[in-house]
C-alpha atoms as a PDB file:
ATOM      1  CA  UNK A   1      12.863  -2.694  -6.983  1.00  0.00           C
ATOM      2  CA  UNK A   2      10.639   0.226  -8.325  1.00  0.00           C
ATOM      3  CA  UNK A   3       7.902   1.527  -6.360  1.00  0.00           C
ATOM      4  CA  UNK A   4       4.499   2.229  -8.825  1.00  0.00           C
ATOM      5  CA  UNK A   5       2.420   5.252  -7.799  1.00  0.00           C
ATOM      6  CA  UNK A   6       4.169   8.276  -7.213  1.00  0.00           C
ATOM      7  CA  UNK A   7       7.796   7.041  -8.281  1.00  0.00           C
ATOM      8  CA  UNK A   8       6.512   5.213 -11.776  1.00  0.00           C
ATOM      9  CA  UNK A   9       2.915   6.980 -12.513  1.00  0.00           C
ATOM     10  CA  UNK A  10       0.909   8.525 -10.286  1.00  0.00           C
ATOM     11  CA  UNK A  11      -2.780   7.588 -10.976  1.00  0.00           C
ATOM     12  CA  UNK A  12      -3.283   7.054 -14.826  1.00  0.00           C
ATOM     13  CA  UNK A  13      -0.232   9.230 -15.752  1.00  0.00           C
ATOM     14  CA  UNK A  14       3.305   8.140 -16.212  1.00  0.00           C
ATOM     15  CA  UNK A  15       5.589  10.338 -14.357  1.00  0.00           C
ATOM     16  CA  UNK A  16       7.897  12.093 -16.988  1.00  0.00           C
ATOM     17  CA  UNK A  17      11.239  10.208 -17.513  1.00  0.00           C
ATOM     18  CA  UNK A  18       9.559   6.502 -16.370  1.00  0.00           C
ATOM     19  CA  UNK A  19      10.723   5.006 -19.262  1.00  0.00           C
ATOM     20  CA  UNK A  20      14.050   6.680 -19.840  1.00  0.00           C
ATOM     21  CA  UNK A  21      14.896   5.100 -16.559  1.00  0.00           C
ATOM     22  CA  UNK A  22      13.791   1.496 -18.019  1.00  0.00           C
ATOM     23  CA  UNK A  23      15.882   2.456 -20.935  1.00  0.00           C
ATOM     24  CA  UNK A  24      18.472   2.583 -18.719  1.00  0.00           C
ATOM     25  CA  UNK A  25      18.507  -0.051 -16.761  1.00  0.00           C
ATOM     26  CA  UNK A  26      18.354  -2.095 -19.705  1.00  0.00           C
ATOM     27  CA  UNK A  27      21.577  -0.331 -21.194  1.00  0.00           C
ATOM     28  CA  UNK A  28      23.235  -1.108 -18.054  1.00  0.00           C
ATOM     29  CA  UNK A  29      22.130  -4.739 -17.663  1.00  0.00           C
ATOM     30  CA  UNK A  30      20.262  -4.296 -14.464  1.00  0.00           C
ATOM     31  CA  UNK A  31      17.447  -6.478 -13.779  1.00  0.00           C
ATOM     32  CA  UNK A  32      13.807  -4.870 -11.939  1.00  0.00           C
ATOM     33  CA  UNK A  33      10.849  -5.430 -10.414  1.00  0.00           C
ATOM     34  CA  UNK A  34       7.798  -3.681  -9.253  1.00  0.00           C
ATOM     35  CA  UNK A  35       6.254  -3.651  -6.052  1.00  0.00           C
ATOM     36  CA  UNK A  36       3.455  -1.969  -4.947  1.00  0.00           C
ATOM     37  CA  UNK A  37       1.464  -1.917  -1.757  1.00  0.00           C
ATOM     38  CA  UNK A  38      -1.337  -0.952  -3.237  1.00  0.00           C
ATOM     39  CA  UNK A  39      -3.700  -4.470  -2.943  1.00  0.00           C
ATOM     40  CA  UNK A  40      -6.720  -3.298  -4.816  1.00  0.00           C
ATOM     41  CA  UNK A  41      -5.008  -4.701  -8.073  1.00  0.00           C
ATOM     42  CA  UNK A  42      -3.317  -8.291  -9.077  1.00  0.00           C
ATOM     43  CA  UNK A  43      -0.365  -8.710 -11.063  1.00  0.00           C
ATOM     44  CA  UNK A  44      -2.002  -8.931 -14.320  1.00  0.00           C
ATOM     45  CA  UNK A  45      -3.867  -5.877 -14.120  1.00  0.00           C
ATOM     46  CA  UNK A  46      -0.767  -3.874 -12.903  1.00  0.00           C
ATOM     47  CA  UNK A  47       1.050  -5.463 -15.882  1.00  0.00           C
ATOM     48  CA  UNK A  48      -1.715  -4.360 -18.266  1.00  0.00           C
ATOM     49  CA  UNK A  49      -1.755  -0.734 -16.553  1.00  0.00           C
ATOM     50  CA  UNK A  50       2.033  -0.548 -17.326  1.00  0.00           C
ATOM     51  CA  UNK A  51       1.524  -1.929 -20.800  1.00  0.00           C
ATOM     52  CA  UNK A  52      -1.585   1.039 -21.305  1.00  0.00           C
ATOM     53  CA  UNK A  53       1.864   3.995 -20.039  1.00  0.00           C
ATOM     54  CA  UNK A  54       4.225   2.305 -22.921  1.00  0.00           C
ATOM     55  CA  UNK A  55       6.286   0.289 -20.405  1.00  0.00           C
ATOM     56  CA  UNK A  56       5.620  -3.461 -21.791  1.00  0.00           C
ATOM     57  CA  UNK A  57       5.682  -5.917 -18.886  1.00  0.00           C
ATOM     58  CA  UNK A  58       4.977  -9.554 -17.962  1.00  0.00           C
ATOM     59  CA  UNK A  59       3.310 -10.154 -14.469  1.00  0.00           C
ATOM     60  CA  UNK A  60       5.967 -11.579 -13.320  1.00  0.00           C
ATOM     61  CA  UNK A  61       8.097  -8.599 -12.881  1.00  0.00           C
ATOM     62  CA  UNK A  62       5.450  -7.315 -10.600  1.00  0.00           C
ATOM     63  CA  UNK A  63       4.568  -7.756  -6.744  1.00  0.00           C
ATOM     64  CA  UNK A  64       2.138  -6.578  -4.709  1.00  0.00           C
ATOM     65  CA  UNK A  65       1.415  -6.641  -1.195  1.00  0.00           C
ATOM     66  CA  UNK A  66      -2.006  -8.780  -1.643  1.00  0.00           C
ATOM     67  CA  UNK A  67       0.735 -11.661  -2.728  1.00  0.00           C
ATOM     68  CA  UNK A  68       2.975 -11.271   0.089  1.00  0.00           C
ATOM     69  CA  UNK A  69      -0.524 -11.459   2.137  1.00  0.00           C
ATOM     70  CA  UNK A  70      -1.292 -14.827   0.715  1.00  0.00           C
ATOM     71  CA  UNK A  71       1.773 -16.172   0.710  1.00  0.00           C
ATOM     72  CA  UNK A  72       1.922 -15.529   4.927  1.00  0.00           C
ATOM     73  CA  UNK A  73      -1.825 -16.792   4.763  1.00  0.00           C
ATOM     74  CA  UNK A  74      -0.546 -20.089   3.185  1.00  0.00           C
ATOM     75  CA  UNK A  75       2.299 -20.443   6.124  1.00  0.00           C
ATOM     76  CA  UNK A  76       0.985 -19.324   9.057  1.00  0.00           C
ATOM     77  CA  UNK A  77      -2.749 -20.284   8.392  1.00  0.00           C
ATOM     78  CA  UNK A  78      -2.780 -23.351   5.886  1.00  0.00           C
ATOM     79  CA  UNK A  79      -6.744 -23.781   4.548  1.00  0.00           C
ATOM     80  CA  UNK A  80      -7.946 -21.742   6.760  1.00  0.00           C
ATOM     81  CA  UNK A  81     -11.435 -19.669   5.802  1.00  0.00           C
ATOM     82  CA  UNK A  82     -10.443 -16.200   4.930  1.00  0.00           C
ATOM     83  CA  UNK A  83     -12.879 -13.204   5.082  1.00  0.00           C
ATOM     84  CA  UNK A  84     -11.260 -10.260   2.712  1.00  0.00           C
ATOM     85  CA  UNK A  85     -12.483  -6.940   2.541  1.00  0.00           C
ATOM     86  CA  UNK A  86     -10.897  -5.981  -0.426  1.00  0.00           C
ATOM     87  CA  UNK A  87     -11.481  -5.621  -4.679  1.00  0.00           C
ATOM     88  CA  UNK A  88     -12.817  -8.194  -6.665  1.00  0.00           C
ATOM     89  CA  UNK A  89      -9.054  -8.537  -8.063  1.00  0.00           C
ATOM     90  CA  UNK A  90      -7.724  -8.954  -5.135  1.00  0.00           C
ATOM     91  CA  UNK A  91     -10.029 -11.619  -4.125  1.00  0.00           C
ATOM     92  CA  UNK A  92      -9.281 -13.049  -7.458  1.00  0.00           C
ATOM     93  CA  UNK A  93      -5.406 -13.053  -6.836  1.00  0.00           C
ATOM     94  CA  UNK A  94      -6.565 -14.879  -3.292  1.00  0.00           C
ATOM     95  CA  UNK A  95      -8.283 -17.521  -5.043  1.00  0.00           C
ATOM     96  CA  UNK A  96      -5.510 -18.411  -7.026  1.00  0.00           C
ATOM     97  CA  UNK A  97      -3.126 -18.910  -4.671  1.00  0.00           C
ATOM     98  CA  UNK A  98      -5.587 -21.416  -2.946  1.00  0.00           C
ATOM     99  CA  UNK A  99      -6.474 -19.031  -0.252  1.00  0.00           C
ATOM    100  CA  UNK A 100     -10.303 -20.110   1.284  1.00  0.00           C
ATOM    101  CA  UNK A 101     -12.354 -16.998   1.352  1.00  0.00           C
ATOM    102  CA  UNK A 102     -15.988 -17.253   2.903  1.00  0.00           C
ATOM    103  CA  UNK A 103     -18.439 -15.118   3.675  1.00  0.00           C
ATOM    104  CA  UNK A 104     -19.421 -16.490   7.019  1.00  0.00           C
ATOM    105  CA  UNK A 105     -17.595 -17.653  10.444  1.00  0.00           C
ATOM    106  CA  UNK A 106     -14.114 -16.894   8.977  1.00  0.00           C
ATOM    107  CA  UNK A 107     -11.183 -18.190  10.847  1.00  0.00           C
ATOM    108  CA  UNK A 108      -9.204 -14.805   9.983  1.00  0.00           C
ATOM    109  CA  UNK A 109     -10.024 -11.096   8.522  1.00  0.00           C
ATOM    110  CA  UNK A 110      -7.828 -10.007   5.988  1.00  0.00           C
ATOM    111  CA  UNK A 111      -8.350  -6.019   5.121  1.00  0.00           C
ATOM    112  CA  UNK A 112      -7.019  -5.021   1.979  1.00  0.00           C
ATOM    113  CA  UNK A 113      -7.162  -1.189  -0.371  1.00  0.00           C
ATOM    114  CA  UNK A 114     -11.090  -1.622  -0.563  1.00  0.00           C
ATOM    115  CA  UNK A 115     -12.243   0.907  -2.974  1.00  0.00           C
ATOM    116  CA  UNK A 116     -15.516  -0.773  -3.164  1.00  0.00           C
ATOM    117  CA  UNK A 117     -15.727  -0.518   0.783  1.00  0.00           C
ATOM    118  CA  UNK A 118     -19.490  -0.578   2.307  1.00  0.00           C
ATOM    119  CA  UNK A 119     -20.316   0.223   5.650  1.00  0.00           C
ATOM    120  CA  UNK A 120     -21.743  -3.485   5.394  1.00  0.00           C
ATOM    121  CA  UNK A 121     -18.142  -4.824   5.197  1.00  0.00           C
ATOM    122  CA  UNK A 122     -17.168  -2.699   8.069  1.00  0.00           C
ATOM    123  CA  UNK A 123     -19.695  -4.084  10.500  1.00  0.00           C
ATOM    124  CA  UNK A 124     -19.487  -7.675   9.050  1.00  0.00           C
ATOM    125  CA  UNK A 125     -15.005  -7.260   9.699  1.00  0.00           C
ATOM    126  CA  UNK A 126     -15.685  -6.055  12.997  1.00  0.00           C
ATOM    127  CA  UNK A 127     -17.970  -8.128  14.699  1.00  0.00           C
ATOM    128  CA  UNK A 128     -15.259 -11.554  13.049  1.00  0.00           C
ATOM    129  CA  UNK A 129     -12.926  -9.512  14.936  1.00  0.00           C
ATOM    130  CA  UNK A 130     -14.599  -8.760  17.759  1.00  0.00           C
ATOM    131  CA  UNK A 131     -15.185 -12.475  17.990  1.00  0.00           C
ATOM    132  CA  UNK A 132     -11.634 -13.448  17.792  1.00  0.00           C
ATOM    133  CA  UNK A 133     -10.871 -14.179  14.227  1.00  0.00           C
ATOM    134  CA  UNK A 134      -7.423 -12.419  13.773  1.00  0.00           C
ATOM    135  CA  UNK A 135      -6.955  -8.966  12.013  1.00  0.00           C
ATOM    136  CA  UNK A 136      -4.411  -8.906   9.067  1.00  0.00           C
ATOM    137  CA  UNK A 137      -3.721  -5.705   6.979  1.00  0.00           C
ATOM    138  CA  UNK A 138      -2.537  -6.087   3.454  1.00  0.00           C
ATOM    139  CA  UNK A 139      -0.352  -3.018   4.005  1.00  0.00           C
ATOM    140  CA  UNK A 140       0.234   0.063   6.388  1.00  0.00           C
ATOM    141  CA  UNK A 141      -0.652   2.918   3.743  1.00  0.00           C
ATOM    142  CA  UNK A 142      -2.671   5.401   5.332  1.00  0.00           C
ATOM    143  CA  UNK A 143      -3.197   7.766   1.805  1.00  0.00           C
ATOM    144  CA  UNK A 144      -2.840   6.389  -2.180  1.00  0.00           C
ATOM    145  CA  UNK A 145      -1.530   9.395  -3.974  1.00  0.00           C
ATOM    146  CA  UNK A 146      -3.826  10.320  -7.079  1.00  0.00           C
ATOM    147  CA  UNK A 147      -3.921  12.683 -10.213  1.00  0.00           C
ATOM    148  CA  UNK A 148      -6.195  14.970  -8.037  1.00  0.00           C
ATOM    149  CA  UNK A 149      -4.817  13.996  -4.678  1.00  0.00           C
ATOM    150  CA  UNK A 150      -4.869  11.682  -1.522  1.00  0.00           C
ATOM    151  CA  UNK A 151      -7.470   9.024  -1.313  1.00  0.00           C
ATOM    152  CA  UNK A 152      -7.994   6.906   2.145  1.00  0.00           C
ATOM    153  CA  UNK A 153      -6.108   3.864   1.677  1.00  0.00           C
ATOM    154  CA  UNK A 154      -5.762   0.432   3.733  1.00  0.00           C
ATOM    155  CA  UNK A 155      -4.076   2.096   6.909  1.00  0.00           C
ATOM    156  CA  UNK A 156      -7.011   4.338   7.084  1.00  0.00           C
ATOM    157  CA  UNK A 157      -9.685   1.767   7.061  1.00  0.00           C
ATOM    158  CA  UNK A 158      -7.486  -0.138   9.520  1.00  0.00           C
ATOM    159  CA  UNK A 159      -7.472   2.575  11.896  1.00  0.00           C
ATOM    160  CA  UNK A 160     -11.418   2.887  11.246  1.00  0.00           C
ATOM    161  CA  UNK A 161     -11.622  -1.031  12.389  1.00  0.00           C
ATOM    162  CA  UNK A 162      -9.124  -0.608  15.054  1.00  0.00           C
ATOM    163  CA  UNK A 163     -11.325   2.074  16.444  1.00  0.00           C
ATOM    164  CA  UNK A 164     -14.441   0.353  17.068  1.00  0.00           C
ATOM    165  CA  UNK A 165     -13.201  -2.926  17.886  1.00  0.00           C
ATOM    166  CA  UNK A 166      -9.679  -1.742  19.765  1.00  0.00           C
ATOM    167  CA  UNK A 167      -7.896  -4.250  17.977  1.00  0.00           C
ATOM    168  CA  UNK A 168      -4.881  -3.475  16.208  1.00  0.00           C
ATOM    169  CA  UNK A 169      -4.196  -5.754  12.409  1.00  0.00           C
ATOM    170  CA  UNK A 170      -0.870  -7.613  11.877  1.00  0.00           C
ATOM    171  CA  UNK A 171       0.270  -5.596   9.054  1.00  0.00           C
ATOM    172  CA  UNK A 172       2.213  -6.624   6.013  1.00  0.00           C
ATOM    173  CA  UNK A 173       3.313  -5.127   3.089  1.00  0.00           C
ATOM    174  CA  UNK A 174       6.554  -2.669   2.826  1.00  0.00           C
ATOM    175  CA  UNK A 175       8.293  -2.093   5.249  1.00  0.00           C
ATOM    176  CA  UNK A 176       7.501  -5.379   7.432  1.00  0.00           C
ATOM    177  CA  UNK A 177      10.340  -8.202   7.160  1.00  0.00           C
ATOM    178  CA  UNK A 178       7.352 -10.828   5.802  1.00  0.00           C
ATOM    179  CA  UNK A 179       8.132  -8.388   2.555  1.00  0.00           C
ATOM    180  CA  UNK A 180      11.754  -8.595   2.650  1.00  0.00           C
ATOM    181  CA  UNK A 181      11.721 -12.588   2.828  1.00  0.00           C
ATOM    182  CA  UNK A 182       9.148 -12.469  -0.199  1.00  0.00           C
ATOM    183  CA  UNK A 183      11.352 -10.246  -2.174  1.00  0.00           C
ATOM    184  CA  UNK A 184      14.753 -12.789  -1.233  1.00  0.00           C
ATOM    185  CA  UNK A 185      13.043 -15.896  -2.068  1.00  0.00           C
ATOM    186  CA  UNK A 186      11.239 -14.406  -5.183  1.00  0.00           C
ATOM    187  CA  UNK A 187      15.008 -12.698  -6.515  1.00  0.00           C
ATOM    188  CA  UNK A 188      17.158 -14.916  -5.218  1.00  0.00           C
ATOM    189  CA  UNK A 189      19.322 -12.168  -4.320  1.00  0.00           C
ATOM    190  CA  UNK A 190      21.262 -10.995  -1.411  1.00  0.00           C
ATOM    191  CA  UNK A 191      19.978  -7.833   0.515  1.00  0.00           C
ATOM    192  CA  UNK A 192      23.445  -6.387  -0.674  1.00  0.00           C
ATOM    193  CA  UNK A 193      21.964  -6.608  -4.538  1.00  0.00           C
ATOM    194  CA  UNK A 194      18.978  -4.776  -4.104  1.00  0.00           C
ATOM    195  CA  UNK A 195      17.557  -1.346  -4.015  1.00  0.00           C
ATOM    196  CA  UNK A 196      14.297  -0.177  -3.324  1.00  0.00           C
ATOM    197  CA  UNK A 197      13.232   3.027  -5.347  1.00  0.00           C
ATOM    198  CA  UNK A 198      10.017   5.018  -3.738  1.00  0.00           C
ATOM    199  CA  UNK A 199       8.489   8.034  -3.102  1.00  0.00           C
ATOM    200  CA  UNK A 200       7.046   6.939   0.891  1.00  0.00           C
ATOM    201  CA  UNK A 201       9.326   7.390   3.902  1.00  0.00           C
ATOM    202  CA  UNK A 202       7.464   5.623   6.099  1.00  0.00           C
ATOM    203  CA  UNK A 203       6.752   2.497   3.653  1.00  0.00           C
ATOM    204  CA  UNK A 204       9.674   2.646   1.130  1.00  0.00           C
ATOM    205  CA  UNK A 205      12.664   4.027   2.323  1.00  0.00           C
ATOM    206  CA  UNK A 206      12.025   1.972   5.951  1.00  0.00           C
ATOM    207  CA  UNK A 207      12.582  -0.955   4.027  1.00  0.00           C
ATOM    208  CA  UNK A 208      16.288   0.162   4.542  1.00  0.00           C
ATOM    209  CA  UNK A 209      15.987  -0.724   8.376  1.00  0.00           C
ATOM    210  CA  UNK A 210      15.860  -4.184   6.837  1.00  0.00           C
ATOM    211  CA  UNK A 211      19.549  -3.575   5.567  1.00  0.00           C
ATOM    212  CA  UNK A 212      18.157  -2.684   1.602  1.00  0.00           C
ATOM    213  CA  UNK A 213      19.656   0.382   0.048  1.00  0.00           C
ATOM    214  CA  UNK A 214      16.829   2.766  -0.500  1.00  0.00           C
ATOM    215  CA  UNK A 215      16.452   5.788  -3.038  1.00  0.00           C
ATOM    216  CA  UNK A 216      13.956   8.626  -2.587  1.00  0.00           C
ATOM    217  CA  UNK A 217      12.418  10.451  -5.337  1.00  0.00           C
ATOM    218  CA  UNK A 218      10.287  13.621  -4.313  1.00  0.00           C
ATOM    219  CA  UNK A 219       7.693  12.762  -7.664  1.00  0.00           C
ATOM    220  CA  UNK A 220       4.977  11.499  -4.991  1.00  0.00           C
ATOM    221  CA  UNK A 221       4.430  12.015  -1.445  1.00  0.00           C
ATOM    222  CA  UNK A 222       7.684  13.271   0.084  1.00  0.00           C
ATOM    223  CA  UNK A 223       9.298  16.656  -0.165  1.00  0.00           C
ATOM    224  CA  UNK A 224      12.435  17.725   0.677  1.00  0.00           C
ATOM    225  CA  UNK A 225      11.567  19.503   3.606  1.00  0.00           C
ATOM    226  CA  UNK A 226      10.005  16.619   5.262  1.00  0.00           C
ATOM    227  CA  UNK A 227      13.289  14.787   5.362  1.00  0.00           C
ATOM    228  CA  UNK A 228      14.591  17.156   8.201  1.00  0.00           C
ATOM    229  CA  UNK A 229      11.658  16.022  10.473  1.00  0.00           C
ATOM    230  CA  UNK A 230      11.777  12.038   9.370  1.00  0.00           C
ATOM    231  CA  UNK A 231      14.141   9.564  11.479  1.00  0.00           C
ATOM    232  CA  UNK A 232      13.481   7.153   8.548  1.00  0.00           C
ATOM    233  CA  UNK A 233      16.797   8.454   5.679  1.00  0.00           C
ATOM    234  CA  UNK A 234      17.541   7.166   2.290  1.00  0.00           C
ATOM    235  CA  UNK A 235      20.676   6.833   1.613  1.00  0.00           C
ATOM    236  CA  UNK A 236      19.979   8.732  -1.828  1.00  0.00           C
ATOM    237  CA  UNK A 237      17.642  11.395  -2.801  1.00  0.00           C
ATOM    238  CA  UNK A 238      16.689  12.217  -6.450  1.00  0.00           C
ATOM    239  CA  UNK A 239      13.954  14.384  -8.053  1.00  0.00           C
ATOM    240  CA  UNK A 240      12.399  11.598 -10.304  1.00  0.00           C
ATOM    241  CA  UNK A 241      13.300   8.466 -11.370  1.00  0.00           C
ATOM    242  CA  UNK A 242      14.984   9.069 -14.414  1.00  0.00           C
ATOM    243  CA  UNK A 243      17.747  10.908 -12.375  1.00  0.00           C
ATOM    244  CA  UNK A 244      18.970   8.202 -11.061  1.00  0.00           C
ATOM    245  CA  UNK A 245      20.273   7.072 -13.809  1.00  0.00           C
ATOM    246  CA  UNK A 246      23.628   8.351 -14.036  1.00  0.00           C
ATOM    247  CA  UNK A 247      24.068   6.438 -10.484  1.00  0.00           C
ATOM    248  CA  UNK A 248      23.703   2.845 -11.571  1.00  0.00           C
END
C-alpha cells in the first residue's frame, strides 16, 4: 500500500526512483495499491495524475479517504442528506456512491481537503453543526506537502470549525480502523500481507498500531531527526521509495 504525495510525487513531480520501485514490485510479483488521504481528488483523476508521471494505472488500484468516507456514510447513515464541504470531485465521487448531498437542513456535515473553501462554506458547516447535524472529517491531515511547500489541509479547516463551534469531527481516513476494514475488505488480505509505505508519522506509519507493517521514507514530511521525538515507529526506514526495493 503506497502512500501518493511525498512517498510517490510530491505535487506535480514524481519523486526520483517512483517507477523503479513499480518495476520492482512487478519483478517480484507483488501486488499494490494507492491510498491517499488527500479527498480533494477521486479515483479517476488520481489514476489520470499517475498516468500524466509515466506510472499507467486503472482506478481501481487507487483509494482515497473520500471513499472510505462514503462507504461509513452508507453504513452508519443510510440516505441520509449529506452537506460536503469539499471539491467538485469529491462531491462527484459522493454522488456515485449514492451518497445524498444537499445544500440545506443536512442530516450530517462531511468536511473534506476543500481547496475551493469560502468563508461562505465555513459559516453555512458551522451553524449545521451548531444545530446538531454531526461533524465528519474526511481525514486528520493538518498540512498537504507541495512543490513549494505546506498548504492547510482538512485537519486545519477542522480545527478552524472546531474552534468556533467547540465541536470536535469524527475523523476518518489513515490511521483510523474505518481505513483498515476498507483496505481488508477491498484486498482481501490478512493484516499479516500488507504494508503501508508513507512519508507521515502521524497518518501513515500509525496505521501500524492497527497491527500493519509500516515503512517510512524521509522523501516528504518526516526527517530523521523527528523520529527520536515521535512515539509513533516504523518498523523500517528508507530514504525514498525505490530503496526499498532490495527488501521485498
Amino acid at each position: 500500500l503506497l502512500d501518493m504525495d511525498g512517498t510517490f510525487y510530491l505535487g506535480d513531480r514524481i519523486l526520483p526512483g517512483s517507477l523503479d520501485f513499480i518495476k520492482t514490485l512487478g519483478k517480484k510479483d507483488k501486488s499494490y495499491l494507492f491510498f491517499t488521504n488527500n479527498s480533494s481528488k477521486n479515483d479517476q483523476s488520481y489514476a489520470e495524475k499517475l498516468t500524466h508521471m509515466g506510472c499507467t494505472v486503472s482506478a481501481d488500484r487507487i483509494i482515497t479517504s473520500g471513499m472510505v468516507t462514503a462507504g461509513y456514510l452508507k453504513r452508519e447513515y443510510p440516505g441520509a442528506g449529506v452537506y460536503l464541504m469539499g471539491t467538485s470531485l469529491l462531491a462527484e465521487g459522493m454522488a456515485e456512491e449514492g451518497i445524498r448531498l444537499t445544500e440545506e437542513s443536512p442530516d450530517v456535515v462531511v468536511v473534506g481537503y476543500d481547496t475551493a473553501l469560502t468563508y461562505e462554506k465555513l459559516v453555512k458547516v458551522c451553524d449545521f453543526i451548531r444545530g446538531g447535524a454531526p461533524f465528519i472529517a474526511t481525514h486528520p491531515d493538518i498540512n498537504c506537502p507541495t512543490e513549494t511547500g505546506f498548504v492547510p489541509d482538512c485537519g486545519a479547516i477542522c480545527a478552524a470549525i472546531t474552534s468556533s463551534t467547540g465541536v470536535k469531527p469524527t475523523v476518518l481516513g489513515k490511521p483510523e480502523a474505518e481505513t483498515v476494514s476498507y483496505i481488508l475488505d477491498r484486498t482481501g488480505c490478512e493484516k499479516a500481507a500488507l504494508i503501508y509505505v508513507g512519508d507521515r508519522l502521524y497518518t501513515d506509519i500509525a496505521l501500524g498500531r492497527h497491527g500493519i507493517t509500516t515503512a517510512l521514507v524521509l522523501s516528504g514530511e518526516t526527517r530523521e531527526e523527528d523520529l527520536a521525538e515521535s512515539d509513533v515507529r516504523p518498523d523500517i526506514v528508507a530514504d525514498r521509495l525505490v530503496d526499498l526495493g532490495g527488501l521485498l
